[in-house]
N, C-alpha and C. Protein backbone atom coordinates (compact mmCIF):
# COMPACT_ATOMS: atom_id res chain seq x y z
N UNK A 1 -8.56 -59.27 42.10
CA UNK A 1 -7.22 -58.72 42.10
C UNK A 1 -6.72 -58.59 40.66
N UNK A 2 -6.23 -57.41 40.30
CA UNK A 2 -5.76 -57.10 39.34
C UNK A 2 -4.19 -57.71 38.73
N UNK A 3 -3.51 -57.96 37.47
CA UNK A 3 -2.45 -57.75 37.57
C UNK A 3 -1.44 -56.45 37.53
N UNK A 4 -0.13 -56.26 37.37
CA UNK A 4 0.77 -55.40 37.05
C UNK A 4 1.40 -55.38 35.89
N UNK A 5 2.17 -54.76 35.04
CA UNK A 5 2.98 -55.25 34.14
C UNK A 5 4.47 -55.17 34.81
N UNK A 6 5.35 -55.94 34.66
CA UNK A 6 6.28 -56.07 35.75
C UNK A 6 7.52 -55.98 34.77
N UNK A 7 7.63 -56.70 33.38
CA UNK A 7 8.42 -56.56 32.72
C UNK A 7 8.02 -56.84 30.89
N UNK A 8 8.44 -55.92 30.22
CA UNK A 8 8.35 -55.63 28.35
C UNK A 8 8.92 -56.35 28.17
N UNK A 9 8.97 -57.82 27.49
CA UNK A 9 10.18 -58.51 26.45
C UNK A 9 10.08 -58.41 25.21
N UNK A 10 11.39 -57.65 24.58
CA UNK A 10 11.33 -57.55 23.57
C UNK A 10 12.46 -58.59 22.66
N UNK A 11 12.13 -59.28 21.93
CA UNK A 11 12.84 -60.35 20.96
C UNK A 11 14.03 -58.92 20.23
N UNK A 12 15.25 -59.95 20.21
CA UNK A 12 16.00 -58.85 19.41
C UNK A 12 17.40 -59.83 19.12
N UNK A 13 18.07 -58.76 18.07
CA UNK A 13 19.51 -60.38 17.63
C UNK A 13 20.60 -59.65 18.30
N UNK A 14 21.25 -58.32 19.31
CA UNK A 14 21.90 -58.70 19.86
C UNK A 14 20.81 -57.56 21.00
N UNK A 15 20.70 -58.13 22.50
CA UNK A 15 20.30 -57.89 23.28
C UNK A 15 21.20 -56.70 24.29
N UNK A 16 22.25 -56.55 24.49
CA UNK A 16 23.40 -55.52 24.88
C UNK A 16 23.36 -53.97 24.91
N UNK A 17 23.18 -54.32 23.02
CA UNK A 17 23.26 -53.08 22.69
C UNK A 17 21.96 -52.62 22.62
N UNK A 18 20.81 -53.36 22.25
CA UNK A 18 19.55 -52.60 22.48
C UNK A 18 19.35 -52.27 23.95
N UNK A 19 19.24 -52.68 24.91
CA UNK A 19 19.29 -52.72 26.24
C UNK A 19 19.91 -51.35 26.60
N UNK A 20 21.38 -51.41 25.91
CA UNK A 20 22.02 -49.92 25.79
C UNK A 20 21.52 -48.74 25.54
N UNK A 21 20.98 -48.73 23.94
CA UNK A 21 20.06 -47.94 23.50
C UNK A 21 18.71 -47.29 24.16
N UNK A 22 18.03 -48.13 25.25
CA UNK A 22 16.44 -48.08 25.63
C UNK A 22 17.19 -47.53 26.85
N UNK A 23 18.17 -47.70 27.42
CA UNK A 23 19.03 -47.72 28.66
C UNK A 23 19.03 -45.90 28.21
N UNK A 24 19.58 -45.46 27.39
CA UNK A 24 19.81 -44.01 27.39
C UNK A 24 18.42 -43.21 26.95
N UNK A 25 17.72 -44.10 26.30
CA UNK A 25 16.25 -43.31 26.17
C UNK A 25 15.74 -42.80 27.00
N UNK A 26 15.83 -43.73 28.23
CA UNK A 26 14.58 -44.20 29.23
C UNK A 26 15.16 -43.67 30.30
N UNK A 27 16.63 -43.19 30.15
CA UNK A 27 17.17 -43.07 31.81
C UNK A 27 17.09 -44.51 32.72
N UNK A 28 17.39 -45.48 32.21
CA UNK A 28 16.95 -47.00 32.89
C UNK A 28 19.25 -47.19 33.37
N UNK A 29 18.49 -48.30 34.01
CA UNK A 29 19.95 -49.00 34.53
C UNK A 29 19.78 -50.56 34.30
N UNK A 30 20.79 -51.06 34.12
CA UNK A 30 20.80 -52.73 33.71
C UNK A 30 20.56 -53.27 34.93
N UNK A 31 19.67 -54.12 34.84
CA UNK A 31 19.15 -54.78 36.40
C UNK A 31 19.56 -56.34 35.85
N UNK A 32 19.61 -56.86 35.15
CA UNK A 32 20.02 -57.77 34.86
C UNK A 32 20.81 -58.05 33.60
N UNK A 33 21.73 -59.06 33.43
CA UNK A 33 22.40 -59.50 32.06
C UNK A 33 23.34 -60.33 32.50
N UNK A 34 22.96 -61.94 31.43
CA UNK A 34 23.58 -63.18 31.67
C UNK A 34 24.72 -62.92 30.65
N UNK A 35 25.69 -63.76 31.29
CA UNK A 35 26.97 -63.87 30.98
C UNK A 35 27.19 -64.14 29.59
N UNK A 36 26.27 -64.56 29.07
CA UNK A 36 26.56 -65.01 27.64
C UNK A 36 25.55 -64.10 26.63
N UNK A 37 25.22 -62.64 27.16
CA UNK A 37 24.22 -62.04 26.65
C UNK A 37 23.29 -62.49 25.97
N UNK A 38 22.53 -63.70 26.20
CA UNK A 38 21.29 -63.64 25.84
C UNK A 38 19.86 -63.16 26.31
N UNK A 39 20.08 -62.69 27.49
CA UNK A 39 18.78 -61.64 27.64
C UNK A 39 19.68 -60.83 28.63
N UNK A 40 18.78 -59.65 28.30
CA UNK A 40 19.68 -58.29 29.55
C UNK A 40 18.16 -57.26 29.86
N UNK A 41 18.09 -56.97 31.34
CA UNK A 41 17.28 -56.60 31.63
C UNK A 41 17.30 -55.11 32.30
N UNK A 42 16.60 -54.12 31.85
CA UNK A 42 16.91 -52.95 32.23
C UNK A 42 15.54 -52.22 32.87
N UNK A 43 15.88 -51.73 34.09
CA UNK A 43 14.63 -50.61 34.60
C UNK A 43 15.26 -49.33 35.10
N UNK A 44 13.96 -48.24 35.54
CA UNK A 44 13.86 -47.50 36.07
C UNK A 44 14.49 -47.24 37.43
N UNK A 45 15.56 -46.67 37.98
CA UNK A 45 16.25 -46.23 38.84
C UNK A 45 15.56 -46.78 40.33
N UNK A 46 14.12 -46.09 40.18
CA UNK A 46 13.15 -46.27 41.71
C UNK A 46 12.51 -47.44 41.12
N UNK A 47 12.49 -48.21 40.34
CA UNK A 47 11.64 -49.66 40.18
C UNK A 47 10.57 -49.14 39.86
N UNK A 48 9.81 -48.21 39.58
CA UNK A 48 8.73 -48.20 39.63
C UNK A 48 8.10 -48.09 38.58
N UNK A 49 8.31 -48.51 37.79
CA UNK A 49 7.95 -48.69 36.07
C UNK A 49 8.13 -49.89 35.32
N UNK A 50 7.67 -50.62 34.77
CA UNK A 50 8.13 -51.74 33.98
C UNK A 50 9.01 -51.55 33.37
N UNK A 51 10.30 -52.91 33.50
CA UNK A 51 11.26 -53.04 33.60
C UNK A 51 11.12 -53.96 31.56
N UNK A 52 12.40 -53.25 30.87
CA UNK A 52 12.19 -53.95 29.87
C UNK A 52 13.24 -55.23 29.69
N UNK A 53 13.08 -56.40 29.04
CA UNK A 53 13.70 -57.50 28.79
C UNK A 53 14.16 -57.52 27.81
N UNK A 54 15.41 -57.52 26.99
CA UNK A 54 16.00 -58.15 25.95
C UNK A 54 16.36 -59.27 25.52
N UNK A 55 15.53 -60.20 24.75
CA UNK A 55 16.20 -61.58 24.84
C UNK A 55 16.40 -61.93 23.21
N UNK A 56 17.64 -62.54 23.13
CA UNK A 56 18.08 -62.72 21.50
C UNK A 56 16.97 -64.12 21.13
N UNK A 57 17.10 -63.52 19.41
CA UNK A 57 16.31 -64.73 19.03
C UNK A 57 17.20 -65.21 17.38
N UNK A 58 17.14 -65.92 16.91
CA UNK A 58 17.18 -66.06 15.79
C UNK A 58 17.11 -65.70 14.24
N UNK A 59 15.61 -65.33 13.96
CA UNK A 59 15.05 -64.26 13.23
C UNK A 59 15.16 -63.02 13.36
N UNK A 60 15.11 -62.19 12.54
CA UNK A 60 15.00 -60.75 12.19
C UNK A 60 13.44 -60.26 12.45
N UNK A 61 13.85 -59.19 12.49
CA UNK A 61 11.87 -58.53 12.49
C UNK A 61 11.57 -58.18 10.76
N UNK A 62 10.31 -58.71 10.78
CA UNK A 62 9.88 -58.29 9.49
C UNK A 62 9.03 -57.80 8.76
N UNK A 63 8.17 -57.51 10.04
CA UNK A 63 7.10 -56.19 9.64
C UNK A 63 6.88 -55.65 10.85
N UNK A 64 5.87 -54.57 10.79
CA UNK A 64 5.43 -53.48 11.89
C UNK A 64 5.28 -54.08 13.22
N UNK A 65 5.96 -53.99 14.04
CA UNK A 65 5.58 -54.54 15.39
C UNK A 65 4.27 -54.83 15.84
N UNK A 66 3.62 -55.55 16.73
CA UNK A 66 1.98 -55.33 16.89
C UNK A 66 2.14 -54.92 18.39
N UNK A 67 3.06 -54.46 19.04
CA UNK A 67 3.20 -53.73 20.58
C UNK A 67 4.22 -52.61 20.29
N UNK A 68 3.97 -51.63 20.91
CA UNK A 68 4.68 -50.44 20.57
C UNK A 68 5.19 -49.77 21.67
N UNK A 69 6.33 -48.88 21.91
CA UNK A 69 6.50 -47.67 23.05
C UNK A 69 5.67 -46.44 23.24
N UNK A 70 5.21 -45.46 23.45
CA UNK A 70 4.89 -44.28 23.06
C UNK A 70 5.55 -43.12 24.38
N UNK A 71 6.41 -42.58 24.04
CA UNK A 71 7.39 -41.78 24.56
C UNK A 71 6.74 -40.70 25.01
N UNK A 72 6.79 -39.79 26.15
CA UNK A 72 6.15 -38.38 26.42
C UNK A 72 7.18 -37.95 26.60
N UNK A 73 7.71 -36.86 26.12
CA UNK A 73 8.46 -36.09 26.51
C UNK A 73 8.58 -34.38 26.88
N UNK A 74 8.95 -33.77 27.44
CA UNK A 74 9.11 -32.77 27.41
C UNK A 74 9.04 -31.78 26.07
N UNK A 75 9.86 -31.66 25.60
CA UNK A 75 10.25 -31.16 24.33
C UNK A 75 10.41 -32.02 23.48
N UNK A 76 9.31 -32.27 22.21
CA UNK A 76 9.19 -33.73 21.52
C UNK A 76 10.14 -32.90 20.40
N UNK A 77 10.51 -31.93 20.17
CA UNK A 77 11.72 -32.08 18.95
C UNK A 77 13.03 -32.16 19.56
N UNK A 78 13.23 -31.45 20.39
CA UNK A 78 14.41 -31.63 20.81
C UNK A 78 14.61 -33.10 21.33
N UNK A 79 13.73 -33.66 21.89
CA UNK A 79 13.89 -35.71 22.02
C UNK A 79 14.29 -36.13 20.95
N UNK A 80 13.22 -35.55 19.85
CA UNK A 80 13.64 -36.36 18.20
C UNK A 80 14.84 -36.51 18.14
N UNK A 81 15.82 -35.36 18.32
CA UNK A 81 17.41 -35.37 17.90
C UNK A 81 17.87 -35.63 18.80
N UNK A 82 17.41 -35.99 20.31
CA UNK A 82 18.36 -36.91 21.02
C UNK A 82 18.16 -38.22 20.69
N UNK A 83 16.75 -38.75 20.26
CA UNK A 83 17.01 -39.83 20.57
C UNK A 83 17.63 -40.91 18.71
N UNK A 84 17.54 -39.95 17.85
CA UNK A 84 18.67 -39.21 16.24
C UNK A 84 20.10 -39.64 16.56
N UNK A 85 20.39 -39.26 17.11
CA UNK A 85 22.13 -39.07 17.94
C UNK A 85 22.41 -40.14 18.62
N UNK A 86 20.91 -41.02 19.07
CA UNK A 86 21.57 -42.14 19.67
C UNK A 86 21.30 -43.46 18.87
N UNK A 87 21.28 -43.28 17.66
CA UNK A 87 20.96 -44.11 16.99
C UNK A 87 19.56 -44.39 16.64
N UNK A 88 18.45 -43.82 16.67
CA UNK A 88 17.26 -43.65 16.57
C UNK A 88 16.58 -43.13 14.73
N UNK A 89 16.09 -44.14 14.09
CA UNK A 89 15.77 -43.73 12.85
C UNK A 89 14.13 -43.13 12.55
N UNK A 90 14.02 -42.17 11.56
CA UNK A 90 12.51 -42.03 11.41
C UNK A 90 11.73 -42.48 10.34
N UNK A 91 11.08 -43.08 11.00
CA UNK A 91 9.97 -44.32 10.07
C UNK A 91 8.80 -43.46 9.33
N UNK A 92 8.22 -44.26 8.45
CA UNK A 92 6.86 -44.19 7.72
C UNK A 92 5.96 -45.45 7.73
N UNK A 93 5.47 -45.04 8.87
CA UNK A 93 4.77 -46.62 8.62
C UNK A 93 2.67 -46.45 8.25
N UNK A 94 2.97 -45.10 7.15
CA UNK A 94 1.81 -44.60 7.06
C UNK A 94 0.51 -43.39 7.87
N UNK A 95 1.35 -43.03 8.83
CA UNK A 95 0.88 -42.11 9.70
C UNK A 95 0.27 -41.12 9.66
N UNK A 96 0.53 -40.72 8.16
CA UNK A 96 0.34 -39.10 7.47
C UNK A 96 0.54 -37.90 8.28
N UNK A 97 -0.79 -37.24 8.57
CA UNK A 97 -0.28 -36.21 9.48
C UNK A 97 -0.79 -36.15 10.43
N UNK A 98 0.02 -36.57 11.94
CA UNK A 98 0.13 -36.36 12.91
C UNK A 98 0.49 -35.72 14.10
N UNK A 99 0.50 -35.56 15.17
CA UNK A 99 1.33 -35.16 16.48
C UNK A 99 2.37 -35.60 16.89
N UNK A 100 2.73 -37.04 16.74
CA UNK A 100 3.59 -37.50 17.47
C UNK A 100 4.37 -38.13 16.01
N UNK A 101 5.84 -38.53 16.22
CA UNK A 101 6.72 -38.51 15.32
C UNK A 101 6.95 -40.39 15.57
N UNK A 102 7.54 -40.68 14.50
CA UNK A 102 7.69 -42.35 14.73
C UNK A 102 9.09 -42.62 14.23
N UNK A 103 9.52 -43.49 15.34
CA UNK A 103 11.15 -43.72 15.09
C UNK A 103 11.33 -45.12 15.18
N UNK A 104 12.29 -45.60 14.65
CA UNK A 104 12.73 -46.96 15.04
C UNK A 104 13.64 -47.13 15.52
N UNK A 105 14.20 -48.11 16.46
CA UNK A 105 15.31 -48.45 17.46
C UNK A 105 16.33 -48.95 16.57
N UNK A 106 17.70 -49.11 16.44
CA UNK A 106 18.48 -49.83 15.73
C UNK A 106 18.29 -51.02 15.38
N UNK A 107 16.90 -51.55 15.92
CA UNK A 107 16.79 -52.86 15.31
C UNK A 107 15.69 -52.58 14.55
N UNK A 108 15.23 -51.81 14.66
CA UNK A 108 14.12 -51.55 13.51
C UNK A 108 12.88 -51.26 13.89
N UNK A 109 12.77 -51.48 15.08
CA UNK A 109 11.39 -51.72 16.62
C UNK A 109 10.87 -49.79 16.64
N UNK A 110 9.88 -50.04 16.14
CA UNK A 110 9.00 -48.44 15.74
C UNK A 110 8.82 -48.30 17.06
N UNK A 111 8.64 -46.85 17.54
CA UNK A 111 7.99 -46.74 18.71
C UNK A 111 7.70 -44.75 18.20
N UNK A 112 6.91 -44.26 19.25
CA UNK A 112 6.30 -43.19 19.18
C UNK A 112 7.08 -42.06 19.78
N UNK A 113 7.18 -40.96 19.55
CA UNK A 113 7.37 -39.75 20.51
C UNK A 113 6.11 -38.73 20.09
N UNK A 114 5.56 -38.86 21.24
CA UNK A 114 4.27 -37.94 21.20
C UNK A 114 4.86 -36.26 21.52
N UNK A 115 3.36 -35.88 21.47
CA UNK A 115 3.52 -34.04 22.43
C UNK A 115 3.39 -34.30 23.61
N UNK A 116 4.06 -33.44 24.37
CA UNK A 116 4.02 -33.43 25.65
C UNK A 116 2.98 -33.82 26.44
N UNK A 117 2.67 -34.25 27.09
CA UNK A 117 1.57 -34.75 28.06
C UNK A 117 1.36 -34.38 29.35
N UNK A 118 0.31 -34.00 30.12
CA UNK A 118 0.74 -34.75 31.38
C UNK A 118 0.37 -35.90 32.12
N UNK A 119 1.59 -36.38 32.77
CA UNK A 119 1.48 -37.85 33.42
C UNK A 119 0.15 -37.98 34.55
């Protein structure tokens, strides 16, 4: 028997607003968040996708993540500037020249927007 991945935790210093942020990326809804925001948990509408975790920590991030997102989208420029607009920055984390574009989350958390795919 195999496992699933059931839920992403990602370490972060305020959990809310990232949750917020991945929340408008992802089309997700808050499935969970404790009263004192230290972790807030957000998925996919039909459940059927791993659900990501926000839980605050102490420390800052301070180099390149070693787990990443990689985004498919439809229209990977027009994503760029949505996901630009929602607070979304564009990184160099040495890539040179590629297909897919690299952004970081307001906390700094790189993740990918590729070319279109199909699923």
């Amino acid at each position: 028997m195999a496992s699933t991945i059931y839920t992403i935790t990602i370490d972060c210093a305020e959990p809310r607003r990232l949750a917020d942020f991945w929340a408008q990326v992802l089309g997700y809804e808050v499935a969970y968040d404790e009263d004192d925001e230290e972790e807030v948990a957000i998925e996919a509408p039909e459940g059927d996708c791993p659900a990501l975790l926000f839980g605050r920590v102490p420390e800052s991030k301070t180099v390149k993540n070693r787990i990443h997102l990689d985004l498919n989208p439809d229209d990977q420029e027009a994503e760029v500037r949505r996901l630009e607009q929602l607070g979304a920055t564009t990184v160099d984390i040495g890539q040179k020249d590629v297909t897919w574009v690299v952004l970081a989350d307001p906390e700094g958390n790189e993740f990918c927007v590729l070319t279109p795919r199909e699923a």
